[in-house]
C-alpha atoms as a PDB file:
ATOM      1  CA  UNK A   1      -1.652  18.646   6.961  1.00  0.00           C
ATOM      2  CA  UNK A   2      -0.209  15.285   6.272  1.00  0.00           C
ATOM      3  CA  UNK A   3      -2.415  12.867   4.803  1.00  0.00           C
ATOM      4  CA  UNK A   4      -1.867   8.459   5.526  1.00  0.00           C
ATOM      5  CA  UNK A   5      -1.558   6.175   2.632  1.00  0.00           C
ATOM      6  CA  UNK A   6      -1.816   3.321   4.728  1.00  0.00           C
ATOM      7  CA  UNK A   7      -1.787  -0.553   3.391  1.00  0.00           C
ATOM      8  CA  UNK A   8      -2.255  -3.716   6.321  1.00  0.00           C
ATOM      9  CA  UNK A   9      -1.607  -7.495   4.180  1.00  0.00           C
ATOM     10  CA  UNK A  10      -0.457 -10.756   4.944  1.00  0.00           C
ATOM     11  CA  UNK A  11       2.654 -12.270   3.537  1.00  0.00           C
ATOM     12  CA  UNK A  12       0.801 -14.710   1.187  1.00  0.00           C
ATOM     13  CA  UNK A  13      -0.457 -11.138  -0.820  1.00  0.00           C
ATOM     14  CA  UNK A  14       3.616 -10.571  -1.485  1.00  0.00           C
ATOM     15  CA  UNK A  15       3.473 -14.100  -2.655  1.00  0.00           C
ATOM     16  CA  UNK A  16       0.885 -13.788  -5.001  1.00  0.00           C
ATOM     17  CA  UNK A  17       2.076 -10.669  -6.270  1.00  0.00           C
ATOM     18  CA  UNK A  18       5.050 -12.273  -6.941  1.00  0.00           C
ATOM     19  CA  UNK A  19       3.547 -14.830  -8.696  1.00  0.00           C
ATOM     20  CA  UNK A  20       0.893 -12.429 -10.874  1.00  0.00           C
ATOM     21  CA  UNK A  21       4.165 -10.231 -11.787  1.00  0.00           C
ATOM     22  CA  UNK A  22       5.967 -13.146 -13.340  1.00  0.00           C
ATOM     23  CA  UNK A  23       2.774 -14.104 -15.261  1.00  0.00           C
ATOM     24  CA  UNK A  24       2.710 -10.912 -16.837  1.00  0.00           C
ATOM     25  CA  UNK A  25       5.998 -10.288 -17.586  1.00  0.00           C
ATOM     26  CA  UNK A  26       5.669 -13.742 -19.025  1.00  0.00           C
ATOM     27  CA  UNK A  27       3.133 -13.055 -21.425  1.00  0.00           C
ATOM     28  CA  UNK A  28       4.767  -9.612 -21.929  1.00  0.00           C
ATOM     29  CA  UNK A  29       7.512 -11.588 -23.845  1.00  0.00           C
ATOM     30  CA  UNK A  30       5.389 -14.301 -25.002  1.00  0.00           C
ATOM     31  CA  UNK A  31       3.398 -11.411 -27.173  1.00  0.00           C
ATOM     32  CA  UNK A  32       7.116 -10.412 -28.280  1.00  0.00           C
ATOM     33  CA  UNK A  33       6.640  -6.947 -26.538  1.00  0.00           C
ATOM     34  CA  UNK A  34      10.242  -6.640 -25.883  1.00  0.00           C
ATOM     35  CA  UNK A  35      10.403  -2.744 -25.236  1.00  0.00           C
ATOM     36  CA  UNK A  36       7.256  -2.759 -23.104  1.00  0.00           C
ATOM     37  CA  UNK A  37       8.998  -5.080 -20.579  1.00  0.00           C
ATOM     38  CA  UNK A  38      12.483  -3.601 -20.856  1.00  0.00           C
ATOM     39  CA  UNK A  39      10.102   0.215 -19.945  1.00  0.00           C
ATOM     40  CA  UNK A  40       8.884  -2.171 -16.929  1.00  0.00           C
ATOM     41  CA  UNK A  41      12.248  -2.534 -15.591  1.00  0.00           C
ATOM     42  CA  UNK A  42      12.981   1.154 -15.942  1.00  0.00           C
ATOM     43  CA  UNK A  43       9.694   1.864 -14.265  1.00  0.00           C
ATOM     44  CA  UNK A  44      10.919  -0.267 -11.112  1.00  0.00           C
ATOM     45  CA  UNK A  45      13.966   1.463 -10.930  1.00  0.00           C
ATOM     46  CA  UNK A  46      12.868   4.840 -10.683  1.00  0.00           C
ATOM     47  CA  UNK A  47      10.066   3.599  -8.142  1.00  0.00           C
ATOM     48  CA  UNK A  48      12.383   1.785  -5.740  1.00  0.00           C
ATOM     49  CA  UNK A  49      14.603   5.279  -5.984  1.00  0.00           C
ATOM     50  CA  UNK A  50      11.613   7.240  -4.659  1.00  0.00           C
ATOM     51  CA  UNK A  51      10.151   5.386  -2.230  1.00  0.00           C
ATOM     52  CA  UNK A  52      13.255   3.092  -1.033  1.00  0.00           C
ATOM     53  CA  UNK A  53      15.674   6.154  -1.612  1.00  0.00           C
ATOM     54  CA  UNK A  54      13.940   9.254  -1.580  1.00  0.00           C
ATOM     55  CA  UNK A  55      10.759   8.468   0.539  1.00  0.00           C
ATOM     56  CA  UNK A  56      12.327   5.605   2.760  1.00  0.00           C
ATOM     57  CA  UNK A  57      15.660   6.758   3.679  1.00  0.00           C
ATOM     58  CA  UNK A  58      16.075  10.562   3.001  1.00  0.00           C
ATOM     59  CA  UNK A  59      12.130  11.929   3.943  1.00  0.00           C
ATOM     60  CA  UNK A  60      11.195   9.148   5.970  1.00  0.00           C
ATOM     61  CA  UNK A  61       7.619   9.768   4.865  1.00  0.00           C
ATOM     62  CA  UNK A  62       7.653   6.179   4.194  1.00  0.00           C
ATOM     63  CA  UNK A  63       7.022   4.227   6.856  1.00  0.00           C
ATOM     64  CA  UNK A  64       7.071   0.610   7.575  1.00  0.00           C
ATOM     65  CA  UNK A  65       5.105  -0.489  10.628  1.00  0.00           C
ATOM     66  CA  UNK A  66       5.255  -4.411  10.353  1.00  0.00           C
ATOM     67  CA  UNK A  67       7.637  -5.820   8.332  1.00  0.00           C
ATOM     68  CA  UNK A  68       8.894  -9.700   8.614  1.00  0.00           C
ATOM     69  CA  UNK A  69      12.220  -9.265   6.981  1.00  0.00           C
ATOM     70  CA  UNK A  70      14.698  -6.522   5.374  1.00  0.00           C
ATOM     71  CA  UNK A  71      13.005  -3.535   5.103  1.00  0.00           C
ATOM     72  CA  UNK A  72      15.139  -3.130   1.814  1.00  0.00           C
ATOM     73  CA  UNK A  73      14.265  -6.195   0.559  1.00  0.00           C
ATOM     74  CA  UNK A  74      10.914  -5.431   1.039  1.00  0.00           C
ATOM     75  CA  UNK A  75      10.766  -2.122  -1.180  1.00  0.00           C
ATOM     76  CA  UNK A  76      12.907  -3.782  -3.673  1.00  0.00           C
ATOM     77  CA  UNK A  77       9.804  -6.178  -3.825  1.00  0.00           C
ATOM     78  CA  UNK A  78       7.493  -3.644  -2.970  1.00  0.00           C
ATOM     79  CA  UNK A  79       8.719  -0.935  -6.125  1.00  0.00           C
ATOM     80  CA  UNK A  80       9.491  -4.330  -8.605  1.00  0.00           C
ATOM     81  CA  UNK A  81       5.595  -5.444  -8.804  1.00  0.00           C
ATOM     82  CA  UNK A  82       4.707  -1.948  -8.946  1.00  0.00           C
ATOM     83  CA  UNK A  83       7.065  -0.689 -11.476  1.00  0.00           C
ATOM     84  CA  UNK A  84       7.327  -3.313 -13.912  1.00  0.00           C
ATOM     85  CA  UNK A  85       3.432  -3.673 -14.237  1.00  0.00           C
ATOM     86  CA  UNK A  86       1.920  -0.156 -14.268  1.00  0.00           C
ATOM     87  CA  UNK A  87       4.895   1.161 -16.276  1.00  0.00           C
ATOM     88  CA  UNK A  88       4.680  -1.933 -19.104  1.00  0.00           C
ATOM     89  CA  UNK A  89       1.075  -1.563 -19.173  1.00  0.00           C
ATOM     90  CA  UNK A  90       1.295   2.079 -19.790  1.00  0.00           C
ATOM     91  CA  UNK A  91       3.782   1.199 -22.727  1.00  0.00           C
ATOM     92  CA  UNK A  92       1.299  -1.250 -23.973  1.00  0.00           C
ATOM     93  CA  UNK A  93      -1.433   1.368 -24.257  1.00  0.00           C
ATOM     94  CA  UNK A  94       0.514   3.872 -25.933  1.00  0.00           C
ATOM     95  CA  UNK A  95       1.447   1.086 -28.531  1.00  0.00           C
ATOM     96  CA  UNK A  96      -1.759  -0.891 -28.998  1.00  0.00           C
ATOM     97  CA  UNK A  97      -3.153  -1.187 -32.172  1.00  0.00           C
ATOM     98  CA  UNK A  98      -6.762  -1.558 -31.513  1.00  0.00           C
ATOM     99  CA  UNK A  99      -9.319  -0.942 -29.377  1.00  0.00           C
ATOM    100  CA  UNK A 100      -9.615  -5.043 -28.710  1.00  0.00           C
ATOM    101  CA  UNK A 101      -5.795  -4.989 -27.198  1.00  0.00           C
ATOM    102  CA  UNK A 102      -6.126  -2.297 -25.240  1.00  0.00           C
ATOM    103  CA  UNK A 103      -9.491  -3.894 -23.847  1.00  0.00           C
ATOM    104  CA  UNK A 104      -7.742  -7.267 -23.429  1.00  0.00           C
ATOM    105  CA  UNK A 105      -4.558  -6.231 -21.237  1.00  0.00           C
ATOM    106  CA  UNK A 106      -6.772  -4.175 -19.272  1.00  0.00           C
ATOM    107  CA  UNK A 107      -8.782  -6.649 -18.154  1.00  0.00           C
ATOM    108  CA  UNK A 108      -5.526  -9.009 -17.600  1.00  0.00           C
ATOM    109  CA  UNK A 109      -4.164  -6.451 -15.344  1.00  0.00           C
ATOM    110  CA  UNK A 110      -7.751  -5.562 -13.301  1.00  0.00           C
ATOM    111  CA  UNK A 111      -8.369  -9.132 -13.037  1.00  0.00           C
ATOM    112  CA  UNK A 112      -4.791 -10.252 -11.737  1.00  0.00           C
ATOM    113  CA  UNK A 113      -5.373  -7.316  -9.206  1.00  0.00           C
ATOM    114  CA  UNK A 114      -8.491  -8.414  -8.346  1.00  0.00           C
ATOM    115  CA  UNK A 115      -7.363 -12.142  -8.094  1.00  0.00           C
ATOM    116  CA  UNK A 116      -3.986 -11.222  -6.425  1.00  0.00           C
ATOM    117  CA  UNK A 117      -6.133  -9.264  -3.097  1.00  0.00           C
ATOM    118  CA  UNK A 118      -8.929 -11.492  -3.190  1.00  0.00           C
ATOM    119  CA  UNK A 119      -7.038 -14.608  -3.026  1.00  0.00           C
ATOM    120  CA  UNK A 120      -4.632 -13.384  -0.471  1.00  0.00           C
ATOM    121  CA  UNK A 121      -7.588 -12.799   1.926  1.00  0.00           C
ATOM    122  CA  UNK A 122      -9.462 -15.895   1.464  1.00  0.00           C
ATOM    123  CA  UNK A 123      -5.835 -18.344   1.569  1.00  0.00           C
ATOM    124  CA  UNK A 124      -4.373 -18.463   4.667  1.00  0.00           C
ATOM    125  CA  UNK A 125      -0.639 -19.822   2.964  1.00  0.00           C
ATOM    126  CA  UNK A 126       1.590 -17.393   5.610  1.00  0.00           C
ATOM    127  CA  UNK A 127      -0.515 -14.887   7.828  1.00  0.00           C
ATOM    128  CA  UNK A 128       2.124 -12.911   8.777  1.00  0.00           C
ATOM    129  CA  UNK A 129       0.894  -9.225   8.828  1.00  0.00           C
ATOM    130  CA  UNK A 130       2.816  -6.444   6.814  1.00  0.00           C
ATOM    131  CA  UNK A 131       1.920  -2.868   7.578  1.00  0.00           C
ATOM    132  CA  UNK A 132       3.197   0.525   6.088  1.00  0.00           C
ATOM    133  CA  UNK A 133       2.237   4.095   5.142  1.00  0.00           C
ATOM    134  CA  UNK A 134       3.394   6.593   3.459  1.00  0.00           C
ATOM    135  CA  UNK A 135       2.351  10.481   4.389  1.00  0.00           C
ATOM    136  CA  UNK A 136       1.647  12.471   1.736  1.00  0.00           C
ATOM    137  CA  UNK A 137       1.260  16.418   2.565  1.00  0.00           C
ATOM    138  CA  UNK A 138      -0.842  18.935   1.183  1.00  0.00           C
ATOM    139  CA  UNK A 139       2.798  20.419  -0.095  1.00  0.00           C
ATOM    140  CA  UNK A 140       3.084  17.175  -1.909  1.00  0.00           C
ATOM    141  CA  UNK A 141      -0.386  16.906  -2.785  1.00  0.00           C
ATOM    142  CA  UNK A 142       0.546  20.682  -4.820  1.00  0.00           C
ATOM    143  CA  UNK A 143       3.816  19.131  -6.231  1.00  0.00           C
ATOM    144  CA  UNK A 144       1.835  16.620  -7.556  1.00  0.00           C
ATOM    145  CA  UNK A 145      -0.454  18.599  -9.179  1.00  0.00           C
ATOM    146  CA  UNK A 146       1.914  21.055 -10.879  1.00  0.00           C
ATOM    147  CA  UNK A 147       3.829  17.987 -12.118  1.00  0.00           C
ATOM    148  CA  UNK A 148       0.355  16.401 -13.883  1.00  0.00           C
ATOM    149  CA  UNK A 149       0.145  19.725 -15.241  1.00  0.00           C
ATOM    150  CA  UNK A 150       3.445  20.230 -16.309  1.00  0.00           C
ATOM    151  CA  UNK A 151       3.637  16.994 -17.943  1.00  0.00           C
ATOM    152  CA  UNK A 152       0.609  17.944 -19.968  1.00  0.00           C
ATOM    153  CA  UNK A 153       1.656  21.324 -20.967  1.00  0.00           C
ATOM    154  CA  UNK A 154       4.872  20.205 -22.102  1.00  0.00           C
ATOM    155  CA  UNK A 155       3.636  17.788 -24.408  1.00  0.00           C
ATOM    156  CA  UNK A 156       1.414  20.602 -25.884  1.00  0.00           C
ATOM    157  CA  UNK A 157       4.429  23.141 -26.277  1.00  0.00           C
ATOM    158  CA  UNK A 158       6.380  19.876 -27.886  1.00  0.00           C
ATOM    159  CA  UNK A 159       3.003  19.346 -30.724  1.00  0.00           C
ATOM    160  CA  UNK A 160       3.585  22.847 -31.569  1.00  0.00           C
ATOM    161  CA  UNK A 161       7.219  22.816 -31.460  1.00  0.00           C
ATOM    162  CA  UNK A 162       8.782  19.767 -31.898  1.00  0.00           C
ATOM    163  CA  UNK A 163       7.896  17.686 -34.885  1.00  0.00           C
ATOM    164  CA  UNK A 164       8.548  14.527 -33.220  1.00  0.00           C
ATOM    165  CA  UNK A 165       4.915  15.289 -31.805  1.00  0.00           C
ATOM    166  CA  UNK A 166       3.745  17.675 -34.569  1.00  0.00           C
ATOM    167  CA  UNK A 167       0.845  14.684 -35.243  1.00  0.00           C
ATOM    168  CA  UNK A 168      -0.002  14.527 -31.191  1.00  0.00           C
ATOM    169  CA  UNK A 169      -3.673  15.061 -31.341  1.00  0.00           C
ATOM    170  CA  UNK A 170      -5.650  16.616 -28.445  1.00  0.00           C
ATOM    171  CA  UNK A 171      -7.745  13.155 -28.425  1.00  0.00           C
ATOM    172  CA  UNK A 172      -4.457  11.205 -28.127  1.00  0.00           C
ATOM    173  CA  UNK A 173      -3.578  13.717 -25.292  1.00  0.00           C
ATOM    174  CA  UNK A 174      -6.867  12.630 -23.602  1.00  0.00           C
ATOM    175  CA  UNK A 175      -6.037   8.931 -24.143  1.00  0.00           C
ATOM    176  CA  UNK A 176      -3.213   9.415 -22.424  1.00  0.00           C
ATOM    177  CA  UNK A 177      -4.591  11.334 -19.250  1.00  0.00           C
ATOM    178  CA  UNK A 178      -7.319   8.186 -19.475  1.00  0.00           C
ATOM    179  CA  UNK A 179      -4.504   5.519 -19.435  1.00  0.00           C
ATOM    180  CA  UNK A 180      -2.787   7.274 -16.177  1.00  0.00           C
ATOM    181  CA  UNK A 181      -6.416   7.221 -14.685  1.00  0.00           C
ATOM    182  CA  UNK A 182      -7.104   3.685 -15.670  1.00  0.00           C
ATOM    183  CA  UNK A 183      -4.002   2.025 -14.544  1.00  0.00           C
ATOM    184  CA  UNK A 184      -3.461   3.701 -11.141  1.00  0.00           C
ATOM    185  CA  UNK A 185      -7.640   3.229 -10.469  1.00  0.00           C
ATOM    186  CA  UNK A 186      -6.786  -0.511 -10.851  1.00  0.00           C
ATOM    187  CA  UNK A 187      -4.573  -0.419  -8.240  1.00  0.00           C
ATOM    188  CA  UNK A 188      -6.449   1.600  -6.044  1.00  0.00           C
ATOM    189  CA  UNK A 189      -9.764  -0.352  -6.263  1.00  0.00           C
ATOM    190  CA  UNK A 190      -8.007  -3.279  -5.638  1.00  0.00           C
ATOM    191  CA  UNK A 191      -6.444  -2.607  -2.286  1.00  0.00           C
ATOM    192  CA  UNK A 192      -9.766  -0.800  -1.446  1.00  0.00           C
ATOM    193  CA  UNK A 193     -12.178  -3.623  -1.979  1.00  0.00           C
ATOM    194  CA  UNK A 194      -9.870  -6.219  -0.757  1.00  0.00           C
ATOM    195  CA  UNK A 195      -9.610  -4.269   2.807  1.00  0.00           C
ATOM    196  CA  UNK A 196      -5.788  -3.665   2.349  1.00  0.00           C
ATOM    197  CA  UNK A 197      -6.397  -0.058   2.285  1.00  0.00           C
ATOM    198  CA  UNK A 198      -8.215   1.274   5.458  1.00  0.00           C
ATOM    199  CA  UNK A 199     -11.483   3.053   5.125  1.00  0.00           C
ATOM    200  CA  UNK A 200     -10.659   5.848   6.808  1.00  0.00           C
ATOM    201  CA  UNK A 201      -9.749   8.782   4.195  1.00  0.00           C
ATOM    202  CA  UNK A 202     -10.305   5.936   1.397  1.00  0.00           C
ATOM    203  CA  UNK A 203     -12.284   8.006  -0.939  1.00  0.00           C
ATOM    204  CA  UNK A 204      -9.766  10.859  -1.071  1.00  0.00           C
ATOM    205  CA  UNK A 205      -7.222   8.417  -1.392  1.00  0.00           C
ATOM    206  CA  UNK A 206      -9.057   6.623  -4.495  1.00  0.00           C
ATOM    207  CA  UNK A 207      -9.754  10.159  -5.900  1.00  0.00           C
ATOM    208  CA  UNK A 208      -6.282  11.680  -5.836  1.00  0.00           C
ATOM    209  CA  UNK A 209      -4.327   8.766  -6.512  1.00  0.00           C
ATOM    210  CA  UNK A 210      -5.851   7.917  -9.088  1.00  0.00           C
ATOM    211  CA  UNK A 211      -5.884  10.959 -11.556  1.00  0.00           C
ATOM    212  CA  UNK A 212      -2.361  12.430 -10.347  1.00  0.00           C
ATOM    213  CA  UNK A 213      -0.082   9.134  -9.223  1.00  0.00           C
ATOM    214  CA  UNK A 214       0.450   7.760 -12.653  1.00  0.00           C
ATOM    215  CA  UNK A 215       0.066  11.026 -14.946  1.00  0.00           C
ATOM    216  CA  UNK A 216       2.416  12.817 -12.946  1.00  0.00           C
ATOM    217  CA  UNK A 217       4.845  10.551 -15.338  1.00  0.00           C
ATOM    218  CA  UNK A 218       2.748   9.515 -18.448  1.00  0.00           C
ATOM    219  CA  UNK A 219       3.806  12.512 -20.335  1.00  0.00           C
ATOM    220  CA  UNK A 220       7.088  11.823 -20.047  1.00  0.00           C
ATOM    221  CA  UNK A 221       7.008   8.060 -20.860  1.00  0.00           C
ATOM    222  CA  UNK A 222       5.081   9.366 -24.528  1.00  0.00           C
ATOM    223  CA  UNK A 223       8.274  11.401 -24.653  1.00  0.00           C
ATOM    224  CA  UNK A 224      10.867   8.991 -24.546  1.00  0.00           C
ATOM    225  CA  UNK A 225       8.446   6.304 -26.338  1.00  0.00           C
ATOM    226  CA  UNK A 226       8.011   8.559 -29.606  1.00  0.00           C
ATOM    227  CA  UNK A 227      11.770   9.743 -29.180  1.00  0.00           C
ATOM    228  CA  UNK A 228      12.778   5.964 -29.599  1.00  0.00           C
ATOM    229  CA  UNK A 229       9.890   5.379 -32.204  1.00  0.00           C
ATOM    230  CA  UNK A 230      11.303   8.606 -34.350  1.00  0.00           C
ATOM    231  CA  UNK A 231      14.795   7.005 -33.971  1.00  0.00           C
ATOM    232  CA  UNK A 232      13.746   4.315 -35.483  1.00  0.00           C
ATOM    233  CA  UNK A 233      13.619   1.362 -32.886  1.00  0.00           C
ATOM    234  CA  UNK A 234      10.575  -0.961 -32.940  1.00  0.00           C
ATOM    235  CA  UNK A 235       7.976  -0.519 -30.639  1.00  0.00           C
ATOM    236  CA  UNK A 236       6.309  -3.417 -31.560  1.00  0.00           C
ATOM    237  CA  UNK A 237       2.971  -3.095 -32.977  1.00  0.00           C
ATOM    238  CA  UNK A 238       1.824  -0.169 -34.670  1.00  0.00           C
ATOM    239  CA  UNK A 239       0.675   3.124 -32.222  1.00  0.00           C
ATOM    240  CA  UNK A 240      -3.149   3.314 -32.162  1.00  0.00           C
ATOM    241  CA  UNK A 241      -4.337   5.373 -34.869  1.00  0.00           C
ATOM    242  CA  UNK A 242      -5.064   8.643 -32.564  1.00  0.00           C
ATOM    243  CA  UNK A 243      -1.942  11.086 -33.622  1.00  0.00           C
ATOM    244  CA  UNK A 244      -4.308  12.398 -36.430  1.00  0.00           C
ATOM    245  CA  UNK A 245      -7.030  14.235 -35.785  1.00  0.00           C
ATOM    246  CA  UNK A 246      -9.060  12.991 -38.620  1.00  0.00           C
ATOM    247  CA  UNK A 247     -10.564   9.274 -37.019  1.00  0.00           C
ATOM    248  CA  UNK A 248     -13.143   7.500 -39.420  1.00  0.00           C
ATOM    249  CA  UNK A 249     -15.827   6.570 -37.454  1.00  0.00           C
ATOM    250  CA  UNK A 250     -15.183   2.589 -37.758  1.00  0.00           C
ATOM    251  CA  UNK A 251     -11.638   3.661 -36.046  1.00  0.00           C
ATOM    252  CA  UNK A 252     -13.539   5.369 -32.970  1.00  0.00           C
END
């Protein structure tokens, strides 16, 4: 049984996107997080090879209705705003150094969402509609899961094994399940209360998507993050004191 993971916008939404990307990366560099954006542009890349590449082209489970121009063009755009964002944010959370960060650039990213699908329906700049889906299988659905699981597991052989992660906590491994959760619910409760994603099937949508999308690959960003950390390169700010089990109470 295929399921539809439909989204219906106007052209002035790709325009504001546009425009709420470039203010983050922005202040990305501004806040001299260097390796955070440069993980953003990786993050693009490997999401305009799925869904352009893999998805687009070679399933064709991603399908675009409505398009006004290139259909390339418009998953380069589509995978960009995508990528760079929820992968630098993801980066920023693993490397945040308090509780205040991590409460600030969520709220930067919920309410640039929030302002980016709002805005779109209320301006009426270019009303040209856009509409695509992408049909995701119960197979996929499975793949999904195993990978969320996977990810997980492999980051709890690599505490045990590895001493790269020998300080991972089981807290820090929670933190990182929240972050996937956090920043794929933004995304999803955006489109959902601006009326880009249809009702129909919504909730299931908003469910799944949002605990397996993004931690399907969070354990694998920590990986390469504390590989580059344990080599020595700067991840900016110091991690968030949660590889030790032992938190003071002022920490939590």
């Amino acid at each position: 049984m295929a399921h539809i993971v439909a989204r219906l916008f106007d052209m002035d939404f790709i325009y504001l996107d546009l425009l709420f990307c470039a203010l983050w990366m922005t202040v990305l560099l501004i806040r001299k997080k260097r390796l955070q954006w440069i993980f953003g542009l990786f993050g693009a890349a490997i999401v305009f090879i799925s869904d352009d590449l893999i998805w687009y082209h070679l399933q064709e489970t991603r399908v675009l209705e409505t398009v006004p121009f290139n259909n390339d063009l418009f998953l380069l755009y589509f995978s960009f705003t995508y990528g760079m964002i929820e992968f630098s944010y993801v980066a920023t959370m693993i490397s945040a150094n308090n509780w205040k960060t991590m409460l600030s650039w969520s709220l930067f990213l919920y309410g640039g969402w929030f302002a980016t699908g709002f805005l779109s329906s209320w301006l009426h700049i270019d009303d040209r509609s856009i509409s695509i889906y992408r049909e995701m299988t119960d197979i996929g659905r499975w793949i999904q899961i195993m990978m969320v699981v996977g990810g997980y597991l492999l980051l709890i052989l690599f505490k045990y094994k590895w001493k790269p992660f020998k300080n991972l906590s089981w807290l820090k491994l929670g933190y990182l399940f929240l972050v996937g959760f956090i920043v794929h619910f933004g995304m999803e409760i955006t489109l959902l209360a601006a009326g880009i994603r249809p009702l129909d099937g919504s909730l299931v949508i908003l469910i799944f998507n949002s605990f397996l999308e993004f931690n399907s690959g969070i354990p694998f960003i920590f990986i390469v993050w504390t590989l580059l950390k344990n080599r020595g390169i700067s991840t900016g700010l110091d991690d968030l004191h949660l590889d030790s089990a032992e938190i003071s109470e002022q920490q939590l």
